[in-house]
C-alpha atoms as a PDB file:
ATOM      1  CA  UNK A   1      -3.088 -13.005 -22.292  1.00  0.00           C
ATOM      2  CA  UNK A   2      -5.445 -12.326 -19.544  1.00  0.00           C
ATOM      3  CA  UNK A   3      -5.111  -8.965 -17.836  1.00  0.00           C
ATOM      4  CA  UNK A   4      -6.759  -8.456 -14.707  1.00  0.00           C
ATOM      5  CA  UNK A   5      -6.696  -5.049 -12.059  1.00  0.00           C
ATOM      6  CA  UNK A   6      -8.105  -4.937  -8.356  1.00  0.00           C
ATOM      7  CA  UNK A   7      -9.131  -1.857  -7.038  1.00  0.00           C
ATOM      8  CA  UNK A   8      -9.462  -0.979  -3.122  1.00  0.00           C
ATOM      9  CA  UNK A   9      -8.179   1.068  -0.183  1.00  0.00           C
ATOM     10  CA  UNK A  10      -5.324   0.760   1.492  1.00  0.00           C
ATOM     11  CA  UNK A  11      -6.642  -2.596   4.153  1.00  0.00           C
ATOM     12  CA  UNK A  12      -8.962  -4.052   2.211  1.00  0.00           C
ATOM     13  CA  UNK A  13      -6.397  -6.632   1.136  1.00  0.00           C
ATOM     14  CA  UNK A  14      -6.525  -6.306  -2.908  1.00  0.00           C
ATOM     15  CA  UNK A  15      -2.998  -7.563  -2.276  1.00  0.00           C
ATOM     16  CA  UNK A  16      -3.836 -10.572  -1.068  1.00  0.00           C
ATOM     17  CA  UNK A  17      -6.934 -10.838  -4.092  1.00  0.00           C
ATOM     18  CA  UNK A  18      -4.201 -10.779  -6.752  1.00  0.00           C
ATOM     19  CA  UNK A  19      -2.138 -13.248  -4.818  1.00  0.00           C
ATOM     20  CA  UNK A  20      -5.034 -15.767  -4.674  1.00  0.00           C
ATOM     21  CA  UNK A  21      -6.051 -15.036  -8.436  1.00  0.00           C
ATOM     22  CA  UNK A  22      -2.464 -15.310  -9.422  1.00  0.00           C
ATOM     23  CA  UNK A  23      -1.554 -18.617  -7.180  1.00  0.00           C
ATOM     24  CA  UNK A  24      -4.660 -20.401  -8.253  1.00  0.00           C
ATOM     25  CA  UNK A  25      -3.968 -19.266 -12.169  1.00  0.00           C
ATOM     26  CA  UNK A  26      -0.772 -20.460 -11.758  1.00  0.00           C
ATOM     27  CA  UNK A  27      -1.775 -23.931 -10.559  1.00  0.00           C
ATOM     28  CA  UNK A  28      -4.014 -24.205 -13.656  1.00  0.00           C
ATOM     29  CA  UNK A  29      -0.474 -24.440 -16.168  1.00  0.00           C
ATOM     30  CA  UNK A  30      -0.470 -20.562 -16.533  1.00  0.00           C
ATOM     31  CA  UNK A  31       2.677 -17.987 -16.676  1.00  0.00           C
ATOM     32  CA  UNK A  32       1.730 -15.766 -14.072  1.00  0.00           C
ATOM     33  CA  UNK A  33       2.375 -11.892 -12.912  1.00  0.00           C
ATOM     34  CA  UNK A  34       1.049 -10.687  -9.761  1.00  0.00           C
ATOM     35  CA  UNK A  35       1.792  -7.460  -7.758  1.00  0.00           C
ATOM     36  CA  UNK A  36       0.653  -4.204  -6.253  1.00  0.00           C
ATOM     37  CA  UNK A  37       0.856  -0.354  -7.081  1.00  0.00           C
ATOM     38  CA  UNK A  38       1.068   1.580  -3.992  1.00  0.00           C
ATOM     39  CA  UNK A  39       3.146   4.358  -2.509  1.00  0.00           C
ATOM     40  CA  UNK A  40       3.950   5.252   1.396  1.00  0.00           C
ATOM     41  CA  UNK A  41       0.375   6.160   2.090  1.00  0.00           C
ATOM     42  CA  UNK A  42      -2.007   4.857   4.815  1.00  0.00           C
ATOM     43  CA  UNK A  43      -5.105   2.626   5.472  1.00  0.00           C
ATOM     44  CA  UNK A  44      -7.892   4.320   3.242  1.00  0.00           C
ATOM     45  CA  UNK A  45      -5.694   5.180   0.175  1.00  0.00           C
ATOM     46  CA  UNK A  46      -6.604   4.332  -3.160  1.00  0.00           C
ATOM     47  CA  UNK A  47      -4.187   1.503  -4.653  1.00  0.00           C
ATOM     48  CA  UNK A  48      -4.796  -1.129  -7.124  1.00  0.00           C
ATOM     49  CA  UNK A  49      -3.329  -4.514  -7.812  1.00  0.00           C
ATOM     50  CA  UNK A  50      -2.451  -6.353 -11.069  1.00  0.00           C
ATOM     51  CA  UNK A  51      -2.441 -10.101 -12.964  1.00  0.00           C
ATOM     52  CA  UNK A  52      -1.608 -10.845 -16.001  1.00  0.00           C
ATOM     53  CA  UNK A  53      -1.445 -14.808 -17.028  1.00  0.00           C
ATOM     54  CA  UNK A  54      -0.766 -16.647 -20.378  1.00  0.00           C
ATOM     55  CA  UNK A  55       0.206 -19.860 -21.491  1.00  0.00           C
ATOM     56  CA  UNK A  56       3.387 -18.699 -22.697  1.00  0.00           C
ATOM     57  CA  UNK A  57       6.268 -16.098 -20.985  1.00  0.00           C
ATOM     58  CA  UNK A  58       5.070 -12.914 -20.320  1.00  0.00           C
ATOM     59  CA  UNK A  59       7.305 -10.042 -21.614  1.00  0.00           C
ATOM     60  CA  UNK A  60       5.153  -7.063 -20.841  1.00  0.00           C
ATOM     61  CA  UNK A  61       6.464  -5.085 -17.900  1.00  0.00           C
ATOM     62  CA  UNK A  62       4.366  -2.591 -15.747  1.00  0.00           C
ATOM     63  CA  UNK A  63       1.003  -1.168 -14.884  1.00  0.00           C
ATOM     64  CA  UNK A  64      -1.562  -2.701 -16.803  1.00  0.00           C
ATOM     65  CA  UNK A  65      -2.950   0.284 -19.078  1.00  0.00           C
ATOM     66  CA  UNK A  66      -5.678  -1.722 -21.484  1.00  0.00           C
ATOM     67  CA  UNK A  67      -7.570  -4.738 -18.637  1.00  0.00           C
ATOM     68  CA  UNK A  68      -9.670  -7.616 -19.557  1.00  0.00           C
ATOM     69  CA  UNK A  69     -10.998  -7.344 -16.571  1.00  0.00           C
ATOM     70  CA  UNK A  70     -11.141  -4.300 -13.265  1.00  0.00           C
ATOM     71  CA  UNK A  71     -11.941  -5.151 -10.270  1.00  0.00           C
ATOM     72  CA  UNK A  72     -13.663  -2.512  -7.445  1.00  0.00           C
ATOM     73  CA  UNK A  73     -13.830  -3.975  -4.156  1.00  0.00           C
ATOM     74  CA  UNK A  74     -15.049  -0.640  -2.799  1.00  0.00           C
ATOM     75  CA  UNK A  75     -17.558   1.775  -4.786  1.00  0.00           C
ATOM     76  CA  UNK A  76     -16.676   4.928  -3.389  1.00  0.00           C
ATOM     77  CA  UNK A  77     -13.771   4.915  -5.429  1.00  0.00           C
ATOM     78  CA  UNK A  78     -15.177   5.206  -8.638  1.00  0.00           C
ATOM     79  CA  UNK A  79     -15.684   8.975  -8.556  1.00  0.00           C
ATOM     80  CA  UNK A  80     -11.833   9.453  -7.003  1.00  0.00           C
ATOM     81  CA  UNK A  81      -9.666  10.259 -10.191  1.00  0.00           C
ATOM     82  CA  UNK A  82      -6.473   9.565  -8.669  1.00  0.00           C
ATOM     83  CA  UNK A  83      -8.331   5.798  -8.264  1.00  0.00           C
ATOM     84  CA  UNK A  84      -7.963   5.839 -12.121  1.00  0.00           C
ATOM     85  CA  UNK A  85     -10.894   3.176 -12.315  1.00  0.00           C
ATOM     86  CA  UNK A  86     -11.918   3.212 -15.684  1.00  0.00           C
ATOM     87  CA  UNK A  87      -8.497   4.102 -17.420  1.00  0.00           C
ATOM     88  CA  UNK A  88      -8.255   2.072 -20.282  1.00  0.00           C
ATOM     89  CA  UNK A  89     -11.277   0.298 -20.272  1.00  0.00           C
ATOM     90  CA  UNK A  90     -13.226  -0.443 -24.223  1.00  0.00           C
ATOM     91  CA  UNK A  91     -15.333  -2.471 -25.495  1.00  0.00           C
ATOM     92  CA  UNK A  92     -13.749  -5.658 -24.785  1.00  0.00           C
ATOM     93  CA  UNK A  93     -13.088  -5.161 -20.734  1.00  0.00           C
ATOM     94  CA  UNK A  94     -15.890  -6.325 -17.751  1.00  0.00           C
ATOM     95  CA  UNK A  95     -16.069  -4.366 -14.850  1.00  0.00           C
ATOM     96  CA  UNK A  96     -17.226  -5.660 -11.941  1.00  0.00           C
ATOM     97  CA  UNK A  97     -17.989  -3.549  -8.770  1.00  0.00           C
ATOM     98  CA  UNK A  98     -18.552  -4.397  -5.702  1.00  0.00           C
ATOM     99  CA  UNK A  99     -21.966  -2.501  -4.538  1.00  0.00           C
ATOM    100  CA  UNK A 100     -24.995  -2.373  -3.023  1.00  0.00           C
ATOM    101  CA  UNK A 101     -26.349  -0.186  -6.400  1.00  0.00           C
ATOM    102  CA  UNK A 102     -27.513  -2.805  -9.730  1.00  0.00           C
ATOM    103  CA  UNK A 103     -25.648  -2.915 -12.602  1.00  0.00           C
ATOM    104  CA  UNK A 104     -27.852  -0.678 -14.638  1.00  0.00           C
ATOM    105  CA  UNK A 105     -27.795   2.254 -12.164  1.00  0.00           C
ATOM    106  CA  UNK A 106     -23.514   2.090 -12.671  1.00  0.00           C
ATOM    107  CA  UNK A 107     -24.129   1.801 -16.221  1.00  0.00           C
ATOM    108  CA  UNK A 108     -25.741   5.065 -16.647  1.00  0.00           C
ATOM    109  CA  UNK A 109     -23.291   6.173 -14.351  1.00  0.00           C
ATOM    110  CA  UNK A 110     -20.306   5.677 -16.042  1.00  0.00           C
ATOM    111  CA  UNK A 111     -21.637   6.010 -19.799  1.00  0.00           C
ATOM    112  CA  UNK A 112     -18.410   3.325 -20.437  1.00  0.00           C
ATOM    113  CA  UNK A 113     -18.411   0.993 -23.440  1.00  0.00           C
ATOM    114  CA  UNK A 114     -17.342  -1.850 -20.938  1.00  0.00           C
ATOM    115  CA  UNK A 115     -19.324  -4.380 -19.776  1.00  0.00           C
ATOM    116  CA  UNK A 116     -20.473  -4.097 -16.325  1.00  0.00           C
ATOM    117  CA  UNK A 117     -21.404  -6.065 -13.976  1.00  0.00           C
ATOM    118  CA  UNK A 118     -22.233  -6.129  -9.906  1.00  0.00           C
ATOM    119  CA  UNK A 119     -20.585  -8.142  -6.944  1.00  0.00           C
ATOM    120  CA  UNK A 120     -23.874  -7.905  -4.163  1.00  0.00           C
ATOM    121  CA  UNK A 121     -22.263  -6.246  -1.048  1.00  0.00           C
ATOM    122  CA  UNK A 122     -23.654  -8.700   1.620  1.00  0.00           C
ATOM    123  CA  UNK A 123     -21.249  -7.171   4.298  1.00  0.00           C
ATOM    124  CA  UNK A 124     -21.119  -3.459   5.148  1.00  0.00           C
ATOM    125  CA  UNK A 125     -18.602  -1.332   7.339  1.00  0.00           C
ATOM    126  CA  UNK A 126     -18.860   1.771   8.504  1.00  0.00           C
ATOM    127  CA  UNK A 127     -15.023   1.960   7.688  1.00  0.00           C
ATOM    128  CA  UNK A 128     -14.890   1.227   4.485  1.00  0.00           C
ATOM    129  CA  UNK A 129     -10.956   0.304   4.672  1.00  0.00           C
ATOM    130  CA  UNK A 130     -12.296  -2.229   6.455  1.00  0.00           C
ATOM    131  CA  UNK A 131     -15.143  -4.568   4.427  1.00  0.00           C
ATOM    132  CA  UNK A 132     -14.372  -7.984   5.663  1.00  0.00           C
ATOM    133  CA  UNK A 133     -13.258 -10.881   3.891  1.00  0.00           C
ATOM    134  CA  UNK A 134     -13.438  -8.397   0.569  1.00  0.00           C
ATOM    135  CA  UNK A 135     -10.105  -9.756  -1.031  1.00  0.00           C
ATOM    136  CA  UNK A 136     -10.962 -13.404  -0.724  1.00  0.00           C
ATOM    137  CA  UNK A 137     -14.971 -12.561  -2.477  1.00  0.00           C
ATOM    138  CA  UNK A 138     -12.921 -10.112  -5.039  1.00  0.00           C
ATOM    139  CA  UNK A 139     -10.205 -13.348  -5.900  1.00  0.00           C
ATOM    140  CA  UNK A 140     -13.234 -15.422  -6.167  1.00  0.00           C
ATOM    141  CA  UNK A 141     -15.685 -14.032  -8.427  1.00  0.00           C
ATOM    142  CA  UNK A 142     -12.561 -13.158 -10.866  1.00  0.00           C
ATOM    143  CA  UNK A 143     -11.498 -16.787 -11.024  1.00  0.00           C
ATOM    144  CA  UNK A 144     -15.294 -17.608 -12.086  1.00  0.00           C
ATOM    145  CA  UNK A 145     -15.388 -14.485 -14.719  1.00  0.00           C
ATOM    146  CA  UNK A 146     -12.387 -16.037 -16.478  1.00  0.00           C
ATOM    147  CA  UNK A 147     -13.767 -19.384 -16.417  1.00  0.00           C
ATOM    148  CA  UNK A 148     -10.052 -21.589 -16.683  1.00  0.00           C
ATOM    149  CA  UNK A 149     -10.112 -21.782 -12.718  1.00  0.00           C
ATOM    150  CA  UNK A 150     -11.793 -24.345 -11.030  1.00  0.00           C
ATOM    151  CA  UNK A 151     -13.294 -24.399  -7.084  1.00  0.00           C
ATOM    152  CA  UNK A 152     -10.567 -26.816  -6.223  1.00  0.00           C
ATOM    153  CA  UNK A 153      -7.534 -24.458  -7.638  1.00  0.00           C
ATOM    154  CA  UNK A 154      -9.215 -21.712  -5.984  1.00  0.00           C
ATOM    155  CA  UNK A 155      -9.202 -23.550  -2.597  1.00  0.00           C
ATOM    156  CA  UNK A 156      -5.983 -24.555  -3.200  1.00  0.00           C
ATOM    157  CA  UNK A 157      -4.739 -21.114  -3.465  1.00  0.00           C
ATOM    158  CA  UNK A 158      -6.457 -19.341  -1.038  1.00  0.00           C
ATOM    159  CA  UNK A 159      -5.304 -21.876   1.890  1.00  0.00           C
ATOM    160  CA  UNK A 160      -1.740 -22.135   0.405  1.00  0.00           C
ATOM    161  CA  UNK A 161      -1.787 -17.502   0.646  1.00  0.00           C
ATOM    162  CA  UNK A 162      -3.527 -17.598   4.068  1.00  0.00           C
ATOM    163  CA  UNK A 163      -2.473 -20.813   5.866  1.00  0.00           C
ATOM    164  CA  UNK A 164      -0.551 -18.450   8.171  1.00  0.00           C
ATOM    165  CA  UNK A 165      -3.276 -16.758   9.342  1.00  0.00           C
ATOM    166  CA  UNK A 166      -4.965 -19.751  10.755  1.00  0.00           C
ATOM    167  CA  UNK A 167      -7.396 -22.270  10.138  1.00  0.00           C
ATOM    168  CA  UNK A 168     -10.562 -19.982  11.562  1.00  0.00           C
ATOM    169  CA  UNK A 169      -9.270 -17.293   9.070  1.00  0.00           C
ATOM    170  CA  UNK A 170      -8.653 -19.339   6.419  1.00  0.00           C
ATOM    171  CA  UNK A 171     -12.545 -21.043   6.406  1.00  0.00           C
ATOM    172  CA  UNK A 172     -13.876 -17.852   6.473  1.00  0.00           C
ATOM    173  CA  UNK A 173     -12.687 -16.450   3.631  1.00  0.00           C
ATOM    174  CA  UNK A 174     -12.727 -20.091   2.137  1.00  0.00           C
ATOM    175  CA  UNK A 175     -16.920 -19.738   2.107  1.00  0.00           C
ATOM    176  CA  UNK A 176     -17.054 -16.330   0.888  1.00  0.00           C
ATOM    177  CA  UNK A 177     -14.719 -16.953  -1.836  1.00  0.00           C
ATOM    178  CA  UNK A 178     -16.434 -20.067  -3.143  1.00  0.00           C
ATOM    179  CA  UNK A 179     -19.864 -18.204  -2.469  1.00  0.00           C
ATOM    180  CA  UNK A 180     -18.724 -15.168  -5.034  1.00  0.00           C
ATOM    181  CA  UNK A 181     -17.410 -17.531  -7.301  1.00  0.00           C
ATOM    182  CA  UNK A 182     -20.681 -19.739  -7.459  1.00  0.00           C
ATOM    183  CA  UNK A 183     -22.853 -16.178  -7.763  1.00  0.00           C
ATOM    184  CA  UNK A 184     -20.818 -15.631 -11.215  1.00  0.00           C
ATOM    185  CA  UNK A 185     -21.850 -18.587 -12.711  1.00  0.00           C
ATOM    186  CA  UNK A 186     -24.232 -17.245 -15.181  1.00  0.00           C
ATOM    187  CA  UNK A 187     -21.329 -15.478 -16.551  1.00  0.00           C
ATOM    188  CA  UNK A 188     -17.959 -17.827 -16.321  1.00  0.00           C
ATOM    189  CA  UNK A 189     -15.936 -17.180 -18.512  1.00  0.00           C
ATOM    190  CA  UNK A 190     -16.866 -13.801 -19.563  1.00  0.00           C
ATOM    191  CA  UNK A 191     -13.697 -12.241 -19.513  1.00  0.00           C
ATOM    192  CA  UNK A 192     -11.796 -13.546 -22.532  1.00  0.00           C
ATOM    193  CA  UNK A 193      -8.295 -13.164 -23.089  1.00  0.00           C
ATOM    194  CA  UNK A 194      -6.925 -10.082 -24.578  1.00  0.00           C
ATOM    195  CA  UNK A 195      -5.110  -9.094 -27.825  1.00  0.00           C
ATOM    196  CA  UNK A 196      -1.416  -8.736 -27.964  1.00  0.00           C
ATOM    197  CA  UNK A 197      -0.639  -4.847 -28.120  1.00  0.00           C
ATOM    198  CA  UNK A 198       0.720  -3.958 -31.704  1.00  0.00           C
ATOM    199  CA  UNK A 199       3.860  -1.969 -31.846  1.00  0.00           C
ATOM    200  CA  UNK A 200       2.355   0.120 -34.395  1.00  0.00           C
ATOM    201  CA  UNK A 201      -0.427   1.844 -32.017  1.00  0.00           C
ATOM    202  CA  UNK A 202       1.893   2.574 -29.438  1.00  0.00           C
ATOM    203  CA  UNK A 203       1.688   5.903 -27.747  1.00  0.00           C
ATOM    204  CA  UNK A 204       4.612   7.431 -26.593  1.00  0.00           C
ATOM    205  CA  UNK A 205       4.448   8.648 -22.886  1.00  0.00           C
ATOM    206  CA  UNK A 206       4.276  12.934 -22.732  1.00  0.00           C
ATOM    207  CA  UNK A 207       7.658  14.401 -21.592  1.00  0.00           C
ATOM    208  CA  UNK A 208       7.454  16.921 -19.760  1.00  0.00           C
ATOM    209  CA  UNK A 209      10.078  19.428 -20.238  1.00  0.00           C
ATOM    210  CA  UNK A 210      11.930  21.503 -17.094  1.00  0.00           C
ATOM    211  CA  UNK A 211      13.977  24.453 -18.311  1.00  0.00           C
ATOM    212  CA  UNK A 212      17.814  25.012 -16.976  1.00  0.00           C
ATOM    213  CA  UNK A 213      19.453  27.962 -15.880  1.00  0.00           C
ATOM    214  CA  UNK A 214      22.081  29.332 -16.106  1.00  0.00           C
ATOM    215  CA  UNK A 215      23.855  27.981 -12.965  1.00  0.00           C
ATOM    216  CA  UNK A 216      27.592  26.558 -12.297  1.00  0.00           C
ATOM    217  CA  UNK A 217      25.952  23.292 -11.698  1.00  0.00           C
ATOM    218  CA  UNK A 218      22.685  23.010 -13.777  1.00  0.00           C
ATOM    219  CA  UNK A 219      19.287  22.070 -12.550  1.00  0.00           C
ATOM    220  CA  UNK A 220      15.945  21.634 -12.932  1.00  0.00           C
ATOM    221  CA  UNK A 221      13.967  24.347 -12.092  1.00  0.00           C
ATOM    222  CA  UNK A 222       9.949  24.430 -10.839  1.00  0.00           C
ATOM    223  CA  UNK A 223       8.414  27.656 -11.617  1.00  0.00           C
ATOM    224  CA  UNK A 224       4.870  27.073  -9.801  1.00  0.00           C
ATOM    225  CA  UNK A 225       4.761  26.965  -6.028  1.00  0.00           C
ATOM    226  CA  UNK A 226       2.251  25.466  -4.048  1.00  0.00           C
ATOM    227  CA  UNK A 227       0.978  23.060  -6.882  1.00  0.00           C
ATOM    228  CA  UNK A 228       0.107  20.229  -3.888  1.00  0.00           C
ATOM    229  CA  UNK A 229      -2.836  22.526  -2.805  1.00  0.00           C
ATOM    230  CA  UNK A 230      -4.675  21.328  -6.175  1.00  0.00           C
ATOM    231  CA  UNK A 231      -4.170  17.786  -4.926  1.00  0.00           C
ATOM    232  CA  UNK A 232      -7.363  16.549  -2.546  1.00  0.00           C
ATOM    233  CA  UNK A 233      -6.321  14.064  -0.339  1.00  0.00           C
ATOM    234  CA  UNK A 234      -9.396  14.207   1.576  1.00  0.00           C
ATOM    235  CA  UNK A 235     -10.112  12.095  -1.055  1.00  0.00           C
ATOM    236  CA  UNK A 236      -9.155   9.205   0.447  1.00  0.00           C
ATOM    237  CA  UNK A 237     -10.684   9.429   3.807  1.00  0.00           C
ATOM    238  CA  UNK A 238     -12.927   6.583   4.623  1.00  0.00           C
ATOM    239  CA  UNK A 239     -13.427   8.107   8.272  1.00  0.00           C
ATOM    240  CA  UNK A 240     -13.535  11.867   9.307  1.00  0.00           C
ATOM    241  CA  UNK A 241     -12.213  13.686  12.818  1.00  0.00           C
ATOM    242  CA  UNK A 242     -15.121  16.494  13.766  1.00  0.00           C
ATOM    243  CA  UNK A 243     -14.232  18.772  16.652  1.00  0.00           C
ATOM    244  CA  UNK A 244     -16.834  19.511  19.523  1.00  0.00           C
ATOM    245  CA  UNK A 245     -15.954  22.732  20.357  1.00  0.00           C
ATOM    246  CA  UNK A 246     -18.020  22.885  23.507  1.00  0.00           C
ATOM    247  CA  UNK A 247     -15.714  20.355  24.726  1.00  0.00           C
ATOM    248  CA  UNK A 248     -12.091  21.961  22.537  1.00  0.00           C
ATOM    249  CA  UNK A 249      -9.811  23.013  25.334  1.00  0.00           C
ATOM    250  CA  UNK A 250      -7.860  25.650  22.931  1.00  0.00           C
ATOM    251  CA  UNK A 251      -4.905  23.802  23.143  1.00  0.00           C
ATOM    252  CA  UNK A 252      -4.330  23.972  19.376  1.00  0.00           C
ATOM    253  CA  UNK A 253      -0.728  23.298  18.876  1.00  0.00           C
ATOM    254  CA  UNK A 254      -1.414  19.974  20.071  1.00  0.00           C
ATOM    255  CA  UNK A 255      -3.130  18.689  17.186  1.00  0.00           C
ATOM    256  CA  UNK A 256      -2.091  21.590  14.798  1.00  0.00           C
ATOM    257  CA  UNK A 257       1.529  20.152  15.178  1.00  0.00           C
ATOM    258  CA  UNK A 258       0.900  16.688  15.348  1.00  0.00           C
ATOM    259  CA  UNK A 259      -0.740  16.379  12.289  1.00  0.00           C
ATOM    260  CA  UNK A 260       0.940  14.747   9.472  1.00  0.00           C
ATOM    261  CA  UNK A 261      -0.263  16.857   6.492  1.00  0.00           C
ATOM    262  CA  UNK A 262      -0.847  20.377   8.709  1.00  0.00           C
ATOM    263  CA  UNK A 263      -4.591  20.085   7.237  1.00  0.00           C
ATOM    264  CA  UNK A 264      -5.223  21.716  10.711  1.00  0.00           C
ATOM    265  CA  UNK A 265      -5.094  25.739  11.030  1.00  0.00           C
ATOM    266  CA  UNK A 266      -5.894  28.115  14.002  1.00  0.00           C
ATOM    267  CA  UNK A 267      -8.087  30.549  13.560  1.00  0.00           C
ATOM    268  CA  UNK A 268      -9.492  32.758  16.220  1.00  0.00           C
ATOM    269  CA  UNK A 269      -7.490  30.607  19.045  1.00  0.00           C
ATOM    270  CA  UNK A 270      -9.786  27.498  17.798  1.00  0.00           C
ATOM    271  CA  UNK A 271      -8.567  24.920  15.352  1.00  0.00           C
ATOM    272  CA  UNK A 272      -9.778  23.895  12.407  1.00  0.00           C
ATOM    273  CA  UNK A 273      -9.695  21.223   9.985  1.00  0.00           C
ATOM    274  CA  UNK A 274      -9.270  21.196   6.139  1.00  0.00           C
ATOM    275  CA  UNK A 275     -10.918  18.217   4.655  1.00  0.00           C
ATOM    276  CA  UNK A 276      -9.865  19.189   1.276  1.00  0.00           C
ATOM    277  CA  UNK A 277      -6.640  17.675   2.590  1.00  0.00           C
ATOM    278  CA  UNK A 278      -6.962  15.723   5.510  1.00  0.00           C
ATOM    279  CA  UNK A 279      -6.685  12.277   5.226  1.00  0.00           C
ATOM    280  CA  UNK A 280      -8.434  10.733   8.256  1.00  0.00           C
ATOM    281  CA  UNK A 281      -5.115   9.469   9.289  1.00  0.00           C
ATOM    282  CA  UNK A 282      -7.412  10.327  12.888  1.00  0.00           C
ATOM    283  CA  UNK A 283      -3.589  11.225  14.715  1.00  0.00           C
ATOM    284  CA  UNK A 284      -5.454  13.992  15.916  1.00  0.00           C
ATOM    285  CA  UNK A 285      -8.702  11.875  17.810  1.00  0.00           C
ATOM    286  CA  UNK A 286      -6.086  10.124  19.824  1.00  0.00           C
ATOM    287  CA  UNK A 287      -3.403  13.080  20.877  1.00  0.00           C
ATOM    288  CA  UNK A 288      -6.511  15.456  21.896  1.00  0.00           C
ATOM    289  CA  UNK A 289      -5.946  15.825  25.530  1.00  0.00           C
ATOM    290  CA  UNK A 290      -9.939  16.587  26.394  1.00  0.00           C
ATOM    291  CA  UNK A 291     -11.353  14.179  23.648  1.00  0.00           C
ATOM    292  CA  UNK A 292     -12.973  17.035  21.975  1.00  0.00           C
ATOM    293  CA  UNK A 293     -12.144  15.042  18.592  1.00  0.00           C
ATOM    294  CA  UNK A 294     -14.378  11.998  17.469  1.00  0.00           C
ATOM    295  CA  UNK A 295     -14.064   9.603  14.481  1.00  0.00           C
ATOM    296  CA  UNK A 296     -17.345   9.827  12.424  1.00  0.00           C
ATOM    297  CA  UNK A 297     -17.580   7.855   9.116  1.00  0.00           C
ATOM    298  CA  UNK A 298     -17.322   9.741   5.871  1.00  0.00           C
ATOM    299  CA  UNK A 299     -20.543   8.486   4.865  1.00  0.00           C
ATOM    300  CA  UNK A 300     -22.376   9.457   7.406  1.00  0.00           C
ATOM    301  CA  UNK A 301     -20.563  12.977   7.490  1.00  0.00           C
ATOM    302  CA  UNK A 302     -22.358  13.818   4.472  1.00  0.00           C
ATOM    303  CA  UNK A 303     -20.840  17.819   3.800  1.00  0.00           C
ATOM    304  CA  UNK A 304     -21.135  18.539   7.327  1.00  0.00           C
ATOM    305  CA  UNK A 305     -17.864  20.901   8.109  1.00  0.00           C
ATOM    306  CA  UNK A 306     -16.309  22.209  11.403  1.00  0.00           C
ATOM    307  CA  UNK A 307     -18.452  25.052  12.496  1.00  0.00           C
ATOM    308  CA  UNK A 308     -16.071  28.000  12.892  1.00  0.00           C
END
């Protein structure tokens, strides 16, 4: 069985990859699985996307915890542990990133026993939610890596998920599909399929075990408060809001309330914003009455920080 996981952020259409990959698998006499892992977050969140195809029914259920293959349409989330990237990779998996930076540099990197390989980035964004076409050039260069797709099941696919869209959509990702696809060549058919998990190595998930007390109706009880302060969401922001504050009009309960995760405080009569935890959901560049709030990409941010 093959068993194949797309990486991205939240727009970046890792949906749509697996849809291609699982349509065009599909069309090649395959059993096919093909479906995303994402919770009520926004644009910019880490999610991932899974296919699994064999030539006979598929029983397995779930997340796929050992891949033949991984996916990364965008780099910056190999360093984000909630990501979860390289979980499960050995030996036997490829992993295939989508970057400007060679192969070698991301093998010393990641010090994984995978084998890795490098998608060119030809197209930049300063948003990087927002790489275009990055689905479609994801879909194709996996169909080439497992080598039992051909061009014309690809194109089939692709036009058969994006037909909707329009014929002017549809080319373009049509040409950067079949262009990732032709740059894997040297390696089709890499991937190979992988072995049936034994019974006998399973590992049991870890329970975790919540104490009762003593109560006329019993229930769980959580000891440790404030546990979602250990959890950096900032993580996820592809874009960051920077206040001017020769232009901040000190009308801080604007933003301060409108915020979605309260990642901005008031201190001193001035606001400020705590990028541990904001996401860059950017509610608070488009409710500031004097503008005083811009959009800058996180790249480009660097560590700069809200002077205080």
């Amino acid at each position: 069985m093959y068993r194949i996981r797309f990486h991205g952020r939240g727009g970046q259409g890792m949906k749509t990859a697996s849809r291609i990959l699982g349509s065009a698998l599909f069309a090649e006499g395959f059993e096919v699985q093909d479906a995303p892992r994402y919770g009520a977050e926004r644009r910019g969140a880490p999610i991932f996307a899974y296919v699994r195809a064999d030539r006979r029914p598929i029983n397995e259920r779930g997340i796929i915890r050992r891949p033949d293959l991984v996916v990364v349409a965008d780099d910056t989330l190999v360093p984000v542990p909630a990501a979860g990237v390289l979980t499960g990779l050995d030996a036997d998996s490829v992993l295939l990133i989508h970057s400007h930076e060679s192969a070698e540099t991301w093998r010393q990197r990641l010090n994984t026993p995978a084998r890795v390989l490098v998608l060119p980035l030809i197209e930049d964004s300063a948003d990087r939610a927002e790489l275009p076409h990055v689905g479609a050039v994801c879909a194709g260069a996996s169909a080439c890596l497992l080598g039992v797709i051909s061009e014309d099941a690809l194109a089939k696919a692709l036009r058969d998920e994006l037909g909707p869209l329009g014929e002017a959509v549809v080319q373009a990702n049509l040409d950067r599909a079949l262009a990732a696809y032709r740059q894997m060549a040297e390696v089709r058919g890499m991937v190979t399929e992988g072995k049936e998990v034994d019974a006998a190595d399973y590992t049991p998930p870890e329970w975790v075990g919540l104490p009762f007390e003593d109560a006329k109706v019993s229930a769980p009880v959580i000891h440790a408060g404030l546990t979602s302060l250990a959890v950096q969401t900032g993580l996820w922001r592809t874009l960051r809001p920077v206040i001017d504050y020769d232009r901040c009009g000190r009308c801080w309960w604007i933003c301060s309330s409108l915020c979605p995760d309260g990642a901005i405080q008031v201190e001193e009569g001035r606001p400020t914003i705590d990028y541990d935890h904001c996401k860059g959901c950017l509610v608070c560049v488009a409710v500031c009455p004097p503008h005083a709030i811009e959009a800058q990409p996180e790249r480009a941010a660097g560590s700069l920080e809200s002077p205080r």
